[in-house]
N, C-alpha and C. Protein backbone atom coordinates (compact mmCIF):
# COMPACT_ATOMS: atom_id res chain seq x y z
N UNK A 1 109.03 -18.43 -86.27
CA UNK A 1 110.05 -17.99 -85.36
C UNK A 1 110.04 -18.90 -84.13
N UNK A 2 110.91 -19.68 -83.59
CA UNK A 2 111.52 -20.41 -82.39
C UNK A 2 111.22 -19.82 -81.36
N UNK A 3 110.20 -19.94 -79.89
CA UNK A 3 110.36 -19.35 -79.23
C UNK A 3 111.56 -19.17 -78.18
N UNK A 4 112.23 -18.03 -77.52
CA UNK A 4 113.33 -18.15 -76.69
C UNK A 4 113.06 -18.78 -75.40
N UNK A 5 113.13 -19.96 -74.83
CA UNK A 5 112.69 -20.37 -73.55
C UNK A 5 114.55 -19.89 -72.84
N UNK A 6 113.51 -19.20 -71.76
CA UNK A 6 114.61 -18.44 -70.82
C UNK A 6 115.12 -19.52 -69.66
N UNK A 7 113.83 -20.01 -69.12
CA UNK A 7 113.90 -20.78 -67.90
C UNK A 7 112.97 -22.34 -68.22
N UNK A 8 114.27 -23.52 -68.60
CA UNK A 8 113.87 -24.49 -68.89
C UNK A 8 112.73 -25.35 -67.47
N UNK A 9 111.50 -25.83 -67.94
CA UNK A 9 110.91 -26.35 -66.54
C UNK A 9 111.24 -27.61 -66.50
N UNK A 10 110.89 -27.37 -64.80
CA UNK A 10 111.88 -29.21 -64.85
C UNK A 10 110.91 -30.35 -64.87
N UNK A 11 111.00 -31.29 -65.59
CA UNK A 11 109.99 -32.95 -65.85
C UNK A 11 109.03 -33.04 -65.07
N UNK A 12 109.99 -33.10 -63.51
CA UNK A 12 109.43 -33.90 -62.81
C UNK A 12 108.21 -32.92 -62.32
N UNK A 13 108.45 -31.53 -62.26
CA UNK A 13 107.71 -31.10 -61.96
C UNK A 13 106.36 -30.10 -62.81
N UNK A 14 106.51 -30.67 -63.69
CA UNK A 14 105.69 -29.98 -65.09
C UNK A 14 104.17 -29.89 -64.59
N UNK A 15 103.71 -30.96 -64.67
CA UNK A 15 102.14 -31.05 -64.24
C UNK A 15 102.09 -29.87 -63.06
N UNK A 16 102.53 -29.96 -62.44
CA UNK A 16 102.31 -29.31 -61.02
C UNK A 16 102.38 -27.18 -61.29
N UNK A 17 103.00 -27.22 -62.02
CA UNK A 17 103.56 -25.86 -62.47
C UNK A 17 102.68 -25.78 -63.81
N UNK A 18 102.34 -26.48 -64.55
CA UNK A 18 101.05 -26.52 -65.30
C UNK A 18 99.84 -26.39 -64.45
N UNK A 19 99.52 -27.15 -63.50
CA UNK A 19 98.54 -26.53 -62.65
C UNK A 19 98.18 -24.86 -62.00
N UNK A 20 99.45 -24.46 -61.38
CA UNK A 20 99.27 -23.25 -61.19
C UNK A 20 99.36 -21.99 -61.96
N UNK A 21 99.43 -22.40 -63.10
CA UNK A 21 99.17 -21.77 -64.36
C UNK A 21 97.59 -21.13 -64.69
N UNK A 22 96.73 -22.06 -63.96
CA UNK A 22 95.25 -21.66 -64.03
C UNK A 22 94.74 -20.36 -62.86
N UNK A 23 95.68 -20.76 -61.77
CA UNK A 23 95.54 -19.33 -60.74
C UNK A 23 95.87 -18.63 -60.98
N UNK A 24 97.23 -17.75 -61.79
CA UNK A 24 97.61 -16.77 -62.16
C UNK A 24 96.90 -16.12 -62.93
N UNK A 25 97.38 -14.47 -62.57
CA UNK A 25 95.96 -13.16 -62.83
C UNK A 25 96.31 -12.74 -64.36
N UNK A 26 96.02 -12.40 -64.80
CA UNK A 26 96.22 -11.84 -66.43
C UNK A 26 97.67 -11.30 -66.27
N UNK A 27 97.98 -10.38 -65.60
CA UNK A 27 99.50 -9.38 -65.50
C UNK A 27 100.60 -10.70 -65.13
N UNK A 28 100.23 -11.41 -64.32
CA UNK A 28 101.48 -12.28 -63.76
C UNK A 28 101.23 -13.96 -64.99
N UNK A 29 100.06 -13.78 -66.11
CA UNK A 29 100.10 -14.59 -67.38
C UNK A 29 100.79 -13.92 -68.64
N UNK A 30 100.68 -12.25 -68.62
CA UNK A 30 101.79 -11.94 -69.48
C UNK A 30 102.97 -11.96 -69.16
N UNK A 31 103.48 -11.54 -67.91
CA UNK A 31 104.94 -11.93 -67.54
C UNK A 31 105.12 -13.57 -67.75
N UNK A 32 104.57 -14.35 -67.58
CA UNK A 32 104.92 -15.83 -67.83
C UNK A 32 105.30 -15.82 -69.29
N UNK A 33 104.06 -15.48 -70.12
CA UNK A 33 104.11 -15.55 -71.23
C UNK A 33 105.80 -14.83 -72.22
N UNK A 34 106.01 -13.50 -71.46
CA UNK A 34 107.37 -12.86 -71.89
C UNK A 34 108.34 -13.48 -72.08
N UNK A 35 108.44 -13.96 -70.56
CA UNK A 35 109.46 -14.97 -70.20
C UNK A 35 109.83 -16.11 -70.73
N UNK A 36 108.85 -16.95 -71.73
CA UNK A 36 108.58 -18.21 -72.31
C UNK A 36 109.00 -17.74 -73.38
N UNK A 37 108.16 -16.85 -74.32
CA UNK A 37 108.22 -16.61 -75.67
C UNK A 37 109.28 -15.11 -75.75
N UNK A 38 109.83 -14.89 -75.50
CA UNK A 38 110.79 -14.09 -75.87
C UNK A 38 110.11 -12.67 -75.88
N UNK A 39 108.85 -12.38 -76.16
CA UNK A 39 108.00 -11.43 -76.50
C UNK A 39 106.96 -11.26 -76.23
N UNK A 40 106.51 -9.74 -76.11
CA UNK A 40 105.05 -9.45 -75.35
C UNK A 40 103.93 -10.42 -75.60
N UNK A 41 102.91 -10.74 -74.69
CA UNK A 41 101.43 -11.49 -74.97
C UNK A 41 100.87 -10.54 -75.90
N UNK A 42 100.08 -10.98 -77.32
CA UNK A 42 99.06 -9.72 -78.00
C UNK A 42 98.64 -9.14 -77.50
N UNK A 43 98.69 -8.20 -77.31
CA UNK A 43 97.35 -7.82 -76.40
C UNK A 43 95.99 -7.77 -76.08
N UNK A 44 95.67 -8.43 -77.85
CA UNK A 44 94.33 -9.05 -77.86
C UNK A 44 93.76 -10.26 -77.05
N UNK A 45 94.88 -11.05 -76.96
CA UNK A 45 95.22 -12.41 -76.01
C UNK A 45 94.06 -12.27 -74.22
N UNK A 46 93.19 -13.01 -74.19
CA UNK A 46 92.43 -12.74 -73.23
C UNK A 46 93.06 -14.33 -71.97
N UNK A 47 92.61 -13.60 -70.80
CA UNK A 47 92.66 -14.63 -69.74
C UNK A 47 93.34 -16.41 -70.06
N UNK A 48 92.59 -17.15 -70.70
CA UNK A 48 91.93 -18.38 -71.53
C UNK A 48 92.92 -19.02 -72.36
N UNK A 49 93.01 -17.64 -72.99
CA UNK A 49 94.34 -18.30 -74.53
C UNK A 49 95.69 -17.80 -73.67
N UNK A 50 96.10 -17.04 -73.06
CA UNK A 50 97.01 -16.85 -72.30
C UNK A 50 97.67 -18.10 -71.54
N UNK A 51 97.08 -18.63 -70.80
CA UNK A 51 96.86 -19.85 -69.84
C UNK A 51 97.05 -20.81 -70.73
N UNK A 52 96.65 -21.19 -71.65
CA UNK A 52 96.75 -22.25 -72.72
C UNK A 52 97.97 -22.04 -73.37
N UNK A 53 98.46 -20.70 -73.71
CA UNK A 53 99.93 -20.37 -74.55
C UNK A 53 100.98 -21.12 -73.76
N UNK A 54 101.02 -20.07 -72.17
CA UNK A 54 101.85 -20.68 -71.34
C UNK A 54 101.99 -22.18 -71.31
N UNK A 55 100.65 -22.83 -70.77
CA UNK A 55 101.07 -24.07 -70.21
C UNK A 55 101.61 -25.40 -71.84
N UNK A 56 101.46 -24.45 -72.82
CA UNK A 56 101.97 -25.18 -74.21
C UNK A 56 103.20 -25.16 -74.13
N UNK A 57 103.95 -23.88 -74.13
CA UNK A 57 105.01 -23.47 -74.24
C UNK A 57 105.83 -24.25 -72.96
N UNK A 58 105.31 -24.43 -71.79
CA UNK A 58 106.37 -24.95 -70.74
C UNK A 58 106.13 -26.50 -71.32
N UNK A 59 105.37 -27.08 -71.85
CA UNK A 59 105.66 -28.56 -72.14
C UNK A 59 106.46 -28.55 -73.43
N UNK A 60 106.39 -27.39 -74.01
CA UNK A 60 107.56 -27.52 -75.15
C UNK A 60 108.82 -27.41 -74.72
N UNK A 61 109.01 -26.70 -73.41
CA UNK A 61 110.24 -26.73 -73.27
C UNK A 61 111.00 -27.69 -72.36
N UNK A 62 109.49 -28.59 -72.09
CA UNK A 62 110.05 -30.20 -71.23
C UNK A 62 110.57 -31.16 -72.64
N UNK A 63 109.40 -31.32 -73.38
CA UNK A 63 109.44 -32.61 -74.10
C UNK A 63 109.29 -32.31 -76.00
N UNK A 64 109.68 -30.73 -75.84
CA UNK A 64 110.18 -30.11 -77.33
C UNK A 64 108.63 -29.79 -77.76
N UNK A 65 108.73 -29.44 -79.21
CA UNK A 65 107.71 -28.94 -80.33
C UNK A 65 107.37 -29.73 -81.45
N UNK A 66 106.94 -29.19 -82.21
CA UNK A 66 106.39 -29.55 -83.82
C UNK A 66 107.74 -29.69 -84.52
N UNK A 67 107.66 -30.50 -84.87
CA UNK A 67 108.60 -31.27 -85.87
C UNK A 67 108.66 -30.21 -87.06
N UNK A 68 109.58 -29.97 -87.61
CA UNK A 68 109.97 -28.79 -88.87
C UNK A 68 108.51 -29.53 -90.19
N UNK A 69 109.15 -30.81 -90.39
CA UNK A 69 107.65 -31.13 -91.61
C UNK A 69 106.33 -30.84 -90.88
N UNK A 70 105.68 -31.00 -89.73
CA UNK A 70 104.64 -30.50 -89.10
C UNK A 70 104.40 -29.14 -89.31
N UNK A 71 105.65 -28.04 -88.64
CA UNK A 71 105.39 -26.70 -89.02
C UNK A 71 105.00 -26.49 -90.64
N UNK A 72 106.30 -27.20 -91.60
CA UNK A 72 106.16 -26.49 -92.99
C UNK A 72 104.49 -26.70 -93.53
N UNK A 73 104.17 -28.39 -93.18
CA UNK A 73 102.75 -28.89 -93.40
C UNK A 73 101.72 -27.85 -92.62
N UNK A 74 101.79 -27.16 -91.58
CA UNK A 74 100.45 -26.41 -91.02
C UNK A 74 100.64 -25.24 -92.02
N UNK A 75 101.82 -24.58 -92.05
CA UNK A 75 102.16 -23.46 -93.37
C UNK A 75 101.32 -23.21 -94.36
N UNK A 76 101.75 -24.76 -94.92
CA UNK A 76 101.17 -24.91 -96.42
C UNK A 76 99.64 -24.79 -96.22
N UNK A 77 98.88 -25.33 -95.39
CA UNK A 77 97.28 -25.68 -94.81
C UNK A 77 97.14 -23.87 -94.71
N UNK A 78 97.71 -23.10 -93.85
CA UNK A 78 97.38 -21.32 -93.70
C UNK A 78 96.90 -20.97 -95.01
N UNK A 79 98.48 -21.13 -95.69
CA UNK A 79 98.59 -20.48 -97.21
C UNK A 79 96.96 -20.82 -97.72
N UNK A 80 96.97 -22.20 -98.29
CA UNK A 80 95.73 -22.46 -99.00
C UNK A 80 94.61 -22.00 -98.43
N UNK A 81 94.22 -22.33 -97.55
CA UNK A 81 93.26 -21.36 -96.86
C UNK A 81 93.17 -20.02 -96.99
N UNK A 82 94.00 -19.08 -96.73
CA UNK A 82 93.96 -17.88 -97.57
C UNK A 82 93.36 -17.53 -98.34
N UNK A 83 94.14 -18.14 -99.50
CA UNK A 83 93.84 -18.37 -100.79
C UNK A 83 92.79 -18.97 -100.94
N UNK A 84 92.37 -19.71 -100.59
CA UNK A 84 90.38 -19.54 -100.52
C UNK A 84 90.70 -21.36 -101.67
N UNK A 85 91.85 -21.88 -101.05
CA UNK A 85 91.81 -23.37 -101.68
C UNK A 85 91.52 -24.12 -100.62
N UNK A 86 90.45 -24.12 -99.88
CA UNK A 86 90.39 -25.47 -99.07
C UNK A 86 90.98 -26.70 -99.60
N UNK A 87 90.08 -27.42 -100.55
CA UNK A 87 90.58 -28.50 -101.14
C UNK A 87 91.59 -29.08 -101.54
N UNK A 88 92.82 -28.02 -101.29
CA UNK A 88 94.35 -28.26 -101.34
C UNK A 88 95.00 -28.88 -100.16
N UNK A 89 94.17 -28.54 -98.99
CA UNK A 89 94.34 -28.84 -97.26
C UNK A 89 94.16 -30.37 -97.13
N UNK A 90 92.96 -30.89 -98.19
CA UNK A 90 92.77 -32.01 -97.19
C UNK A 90 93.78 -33.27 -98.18
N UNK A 91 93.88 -34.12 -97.11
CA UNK A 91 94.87 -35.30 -97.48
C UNK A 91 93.73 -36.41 -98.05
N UNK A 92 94.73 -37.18 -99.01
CA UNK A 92 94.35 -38.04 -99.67
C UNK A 92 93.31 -39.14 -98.62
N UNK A 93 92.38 -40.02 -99.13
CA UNK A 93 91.47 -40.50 -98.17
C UNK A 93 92.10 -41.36 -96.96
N UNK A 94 91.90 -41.58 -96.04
CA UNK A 94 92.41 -42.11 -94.47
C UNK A 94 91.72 -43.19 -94.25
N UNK A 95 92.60 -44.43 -94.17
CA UNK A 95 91.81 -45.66 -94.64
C UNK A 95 92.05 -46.42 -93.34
N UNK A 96 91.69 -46.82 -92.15
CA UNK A 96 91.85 -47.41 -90.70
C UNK A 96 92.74 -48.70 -90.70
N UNK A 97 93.68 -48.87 -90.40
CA UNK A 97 94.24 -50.64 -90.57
C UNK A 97 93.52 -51.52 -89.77
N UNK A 98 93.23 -52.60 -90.68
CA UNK A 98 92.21 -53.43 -90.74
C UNK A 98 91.14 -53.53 -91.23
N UNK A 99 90.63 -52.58 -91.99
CA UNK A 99 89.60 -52.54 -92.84
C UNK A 99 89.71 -53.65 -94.13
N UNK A 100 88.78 -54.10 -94.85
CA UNK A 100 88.91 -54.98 -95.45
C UNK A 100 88.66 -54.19 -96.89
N UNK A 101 88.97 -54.12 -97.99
CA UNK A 101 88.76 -53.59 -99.95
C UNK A 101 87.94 -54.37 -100.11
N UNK A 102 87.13 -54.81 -100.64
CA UNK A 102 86.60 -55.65 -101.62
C UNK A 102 86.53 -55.61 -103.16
N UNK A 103 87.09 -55.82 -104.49
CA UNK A 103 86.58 -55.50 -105.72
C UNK A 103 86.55 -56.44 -106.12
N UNK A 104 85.54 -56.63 -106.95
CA UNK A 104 85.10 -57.79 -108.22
C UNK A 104 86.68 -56.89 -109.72
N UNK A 105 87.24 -57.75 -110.22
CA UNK A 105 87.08 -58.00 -111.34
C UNK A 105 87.77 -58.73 -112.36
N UNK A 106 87.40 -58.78 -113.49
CA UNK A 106 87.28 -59.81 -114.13
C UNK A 106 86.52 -61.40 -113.82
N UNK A 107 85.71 -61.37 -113.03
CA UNK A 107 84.40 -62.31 -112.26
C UNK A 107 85.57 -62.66 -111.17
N UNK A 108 86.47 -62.61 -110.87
CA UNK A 108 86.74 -62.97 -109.49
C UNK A 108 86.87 -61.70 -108.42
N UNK A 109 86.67 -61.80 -107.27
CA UNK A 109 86.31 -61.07 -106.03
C UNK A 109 88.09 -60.92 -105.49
N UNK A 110 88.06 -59.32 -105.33
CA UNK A 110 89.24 -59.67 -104.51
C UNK A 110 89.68 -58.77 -103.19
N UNK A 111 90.25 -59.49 -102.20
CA UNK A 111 90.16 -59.04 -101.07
C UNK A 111 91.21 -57.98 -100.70
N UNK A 112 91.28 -56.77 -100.12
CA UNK A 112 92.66 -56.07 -99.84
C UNK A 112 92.10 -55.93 -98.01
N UNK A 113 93.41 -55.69 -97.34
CA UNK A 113 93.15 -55.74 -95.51
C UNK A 113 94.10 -54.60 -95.78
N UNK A 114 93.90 -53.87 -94.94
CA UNK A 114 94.67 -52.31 -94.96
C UNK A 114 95.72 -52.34 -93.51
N UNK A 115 96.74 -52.73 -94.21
CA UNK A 115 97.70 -52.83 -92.85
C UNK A 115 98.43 -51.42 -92.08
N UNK A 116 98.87 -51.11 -91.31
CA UNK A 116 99.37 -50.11 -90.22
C UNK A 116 100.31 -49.38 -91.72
N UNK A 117 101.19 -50.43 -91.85
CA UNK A 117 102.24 -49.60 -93.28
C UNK A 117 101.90 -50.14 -94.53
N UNK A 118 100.94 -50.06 -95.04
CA UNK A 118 100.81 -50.29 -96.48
C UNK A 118 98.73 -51.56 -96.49
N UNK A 119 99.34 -52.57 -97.40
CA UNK A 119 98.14 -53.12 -97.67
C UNK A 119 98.75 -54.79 -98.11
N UNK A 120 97.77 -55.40 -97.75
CA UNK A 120 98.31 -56.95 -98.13
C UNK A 120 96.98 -57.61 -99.02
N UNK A 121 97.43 -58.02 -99.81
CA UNK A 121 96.59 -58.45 -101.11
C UNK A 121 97.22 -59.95 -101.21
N UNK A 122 96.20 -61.52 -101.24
CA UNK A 122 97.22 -62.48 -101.52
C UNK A 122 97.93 -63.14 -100.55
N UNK A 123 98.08 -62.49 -99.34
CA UNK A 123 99.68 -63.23 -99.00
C UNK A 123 100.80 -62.18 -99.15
N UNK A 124 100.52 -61.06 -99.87
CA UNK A 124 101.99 -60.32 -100.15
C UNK A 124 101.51 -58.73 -99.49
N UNK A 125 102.59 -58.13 -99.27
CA UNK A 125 102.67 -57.07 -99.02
C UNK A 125 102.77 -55.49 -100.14
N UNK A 126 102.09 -54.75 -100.00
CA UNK A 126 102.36 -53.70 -100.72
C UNK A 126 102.34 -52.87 -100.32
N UNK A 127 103.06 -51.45 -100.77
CA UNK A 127 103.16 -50.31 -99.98
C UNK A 127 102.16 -49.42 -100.66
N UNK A 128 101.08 -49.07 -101.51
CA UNK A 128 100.07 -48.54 -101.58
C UNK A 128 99.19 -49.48 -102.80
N UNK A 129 97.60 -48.56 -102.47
CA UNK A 129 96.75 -49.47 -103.26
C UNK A 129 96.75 -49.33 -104.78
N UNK A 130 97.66 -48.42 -105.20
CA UNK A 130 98.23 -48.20 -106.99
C UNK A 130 98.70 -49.70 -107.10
N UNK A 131 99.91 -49.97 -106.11
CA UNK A 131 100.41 -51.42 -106.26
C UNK A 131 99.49 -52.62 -106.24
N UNK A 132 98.77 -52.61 -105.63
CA UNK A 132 97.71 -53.80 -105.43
C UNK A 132 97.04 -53.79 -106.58
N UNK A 133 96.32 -53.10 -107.45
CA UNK A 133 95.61 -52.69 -108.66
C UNK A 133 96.54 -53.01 -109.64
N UNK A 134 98.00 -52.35 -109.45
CA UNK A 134 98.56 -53.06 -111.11
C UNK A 134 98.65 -54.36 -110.78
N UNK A 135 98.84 -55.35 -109.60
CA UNK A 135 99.05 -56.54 -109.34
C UNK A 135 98.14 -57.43 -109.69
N UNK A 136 96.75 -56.80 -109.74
CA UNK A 136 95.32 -57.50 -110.17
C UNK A 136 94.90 -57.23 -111.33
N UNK A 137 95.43 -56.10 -111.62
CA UNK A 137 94.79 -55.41 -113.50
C UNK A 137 96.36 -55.76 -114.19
N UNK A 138 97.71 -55.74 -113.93
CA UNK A 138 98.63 -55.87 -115.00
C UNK A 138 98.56 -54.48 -115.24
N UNK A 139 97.81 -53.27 -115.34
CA UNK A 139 98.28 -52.13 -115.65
C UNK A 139 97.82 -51.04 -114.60
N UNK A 140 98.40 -49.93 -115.01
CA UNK A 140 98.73 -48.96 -114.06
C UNK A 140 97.02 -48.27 -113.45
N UNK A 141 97.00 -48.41 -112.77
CA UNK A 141 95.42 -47.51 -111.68
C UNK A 141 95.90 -47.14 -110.62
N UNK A 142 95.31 -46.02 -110.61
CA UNK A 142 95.17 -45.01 -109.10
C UNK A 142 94.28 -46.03 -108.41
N UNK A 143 95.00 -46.56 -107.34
CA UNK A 143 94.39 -47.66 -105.86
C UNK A 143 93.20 -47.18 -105.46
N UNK A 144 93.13 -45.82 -105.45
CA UNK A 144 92.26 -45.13 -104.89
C UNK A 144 90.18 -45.27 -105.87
N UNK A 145 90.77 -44.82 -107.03
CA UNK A 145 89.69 -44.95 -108.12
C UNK A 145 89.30 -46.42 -108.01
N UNK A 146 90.00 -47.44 -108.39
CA UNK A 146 90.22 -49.05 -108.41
C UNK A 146 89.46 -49.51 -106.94
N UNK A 147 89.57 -48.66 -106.11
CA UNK A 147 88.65 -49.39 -104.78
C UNK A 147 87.10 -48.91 -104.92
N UNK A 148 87.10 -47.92 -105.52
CA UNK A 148 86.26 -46.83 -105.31
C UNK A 148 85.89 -45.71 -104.04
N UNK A 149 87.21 -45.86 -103.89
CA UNK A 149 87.41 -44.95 -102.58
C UNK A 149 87.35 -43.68 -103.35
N UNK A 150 86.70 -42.12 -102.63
CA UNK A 150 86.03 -41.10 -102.80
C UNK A 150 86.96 -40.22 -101.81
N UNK A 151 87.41 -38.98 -102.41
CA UNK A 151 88.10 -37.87 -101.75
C UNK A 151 86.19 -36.72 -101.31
N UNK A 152 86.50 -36.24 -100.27
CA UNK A 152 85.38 -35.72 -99.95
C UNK A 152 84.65 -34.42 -101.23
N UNK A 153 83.35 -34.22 -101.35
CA UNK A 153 83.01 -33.68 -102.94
C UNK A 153 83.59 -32.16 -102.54
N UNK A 154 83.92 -31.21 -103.70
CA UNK A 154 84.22 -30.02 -103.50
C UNK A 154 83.26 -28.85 -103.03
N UNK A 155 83.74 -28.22 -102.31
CA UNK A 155 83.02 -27.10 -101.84
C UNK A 155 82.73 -25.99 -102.98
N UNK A 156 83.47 -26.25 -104.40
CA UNK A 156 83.49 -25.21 -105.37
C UNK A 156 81.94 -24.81 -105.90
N UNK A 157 82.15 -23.36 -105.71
CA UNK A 157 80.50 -22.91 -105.70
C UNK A 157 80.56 -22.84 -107.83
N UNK A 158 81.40 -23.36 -108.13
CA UNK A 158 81.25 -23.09 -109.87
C UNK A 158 81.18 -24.69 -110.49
N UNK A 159 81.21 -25.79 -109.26
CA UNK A 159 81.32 -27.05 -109.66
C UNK A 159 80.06 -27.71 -110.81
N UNK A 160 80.09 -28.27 -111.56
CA UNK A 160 79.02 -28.57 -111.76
C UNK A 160 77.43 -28.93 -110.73
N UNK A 161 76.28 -28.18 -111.34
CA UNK A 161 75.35 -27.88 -110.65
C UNK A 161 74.23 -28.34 -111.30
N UNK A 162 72.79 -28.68 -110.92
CA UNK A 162 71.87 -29.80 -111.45
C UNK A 162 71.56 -28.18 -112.66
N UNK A 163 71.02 -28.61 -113.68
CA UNK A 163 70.50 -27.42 -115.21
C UNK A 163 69.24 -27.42 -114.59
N UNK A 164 69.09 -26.17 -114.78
CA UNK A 164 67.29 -25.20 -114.14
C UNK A 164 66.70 -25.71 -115.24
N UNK A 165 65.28 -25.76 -114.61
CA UNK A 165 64.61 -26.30 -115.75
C UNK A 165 64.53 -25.56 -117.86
N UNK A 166 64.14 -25.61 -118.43
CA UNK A 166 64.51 -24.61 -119.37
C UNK A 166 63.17 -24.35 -119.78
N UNK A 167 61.96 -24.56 -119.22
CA UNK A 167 60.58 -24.09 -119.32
C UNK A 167 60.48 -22.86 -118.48
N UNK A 168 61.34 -22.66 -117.57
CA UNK A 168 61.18 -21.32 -116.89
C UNK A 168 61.05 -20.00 -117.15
């Protein structure tokens, strides 16, 4: 749900009105809070998170919010969590631009540099490391396997587990 901002704050003076956000008493942080979000503070909502709601909400209503794919993406992250799927949450591995690949094969060594949008192998550009791998193998590999890049191990308590001894 969109919050209703009643009283847009003005730019220039944001910081400053973000500041006095920290003096205000709990009663005059739920009236802020009303006023911003259309609707009562929880009432579970203590001192702390109050103060933090507000002074979110008035920079949302300087310089906007979460982008609709941001919201649907935190959504999807709740849901699975719920649902007791961590491992659905996390994103494919996060590779720094400028890092260097290294793989051997077929006896030659080959280099990948991990650029801002994609990866450069050669002299040429590619937009992921699937592409770089069929470019060096001729057939189709996950970039990811082919580097030996590793998604973090599962938390699954049924994953495979070392066999108890069987003398026990």
């Amino acid at each position: 749900m969109t919050p209703v901002v009643r009283r847009l704050v003005d730019p220039t003076t944001l910081d400053v009105e973000i500041a006095k956000v920290r003096d205000l008493d709990i009663t005059a942080l739920r009236a802020q809070w009303h006023k911003l979000y259309g609707r009562p503070a929880p009432k579970t909502f203590r001192r702390n998170l109050l103060r933090r709601g507000v002074a979110y909400q008035m920079h949302v209503a300087v310089h906007g919010g979460l982008s609709a794919a941001t919201k649907r993406r935190l959504r999807e992250i709740a849901e699975a969590v719920r649902a007791g799927n961590e491992d659905a949450v996390l994103p494919g591995p996060r590779i720094k631009p400028g890092t260097r690949l290294y793989r051997v094969w077929q006896d030659k060594t080959h280099h990948v540099t991990v650029l801002d949008d994609g990866f450069e192998w050669e002299g040429t550009r590619y937009a992921s490391l699937s592409a770089v791998a069929k470019a060096i193998t001729g057939t189709n590999w996950n970039g990811y396997a082919f580097f030996g890049l590793k998604r973090r191990p599962s938390k699954n308590k049924n994953a495979l587990k070392p066999r108890e001894a069987a003398d026990a």
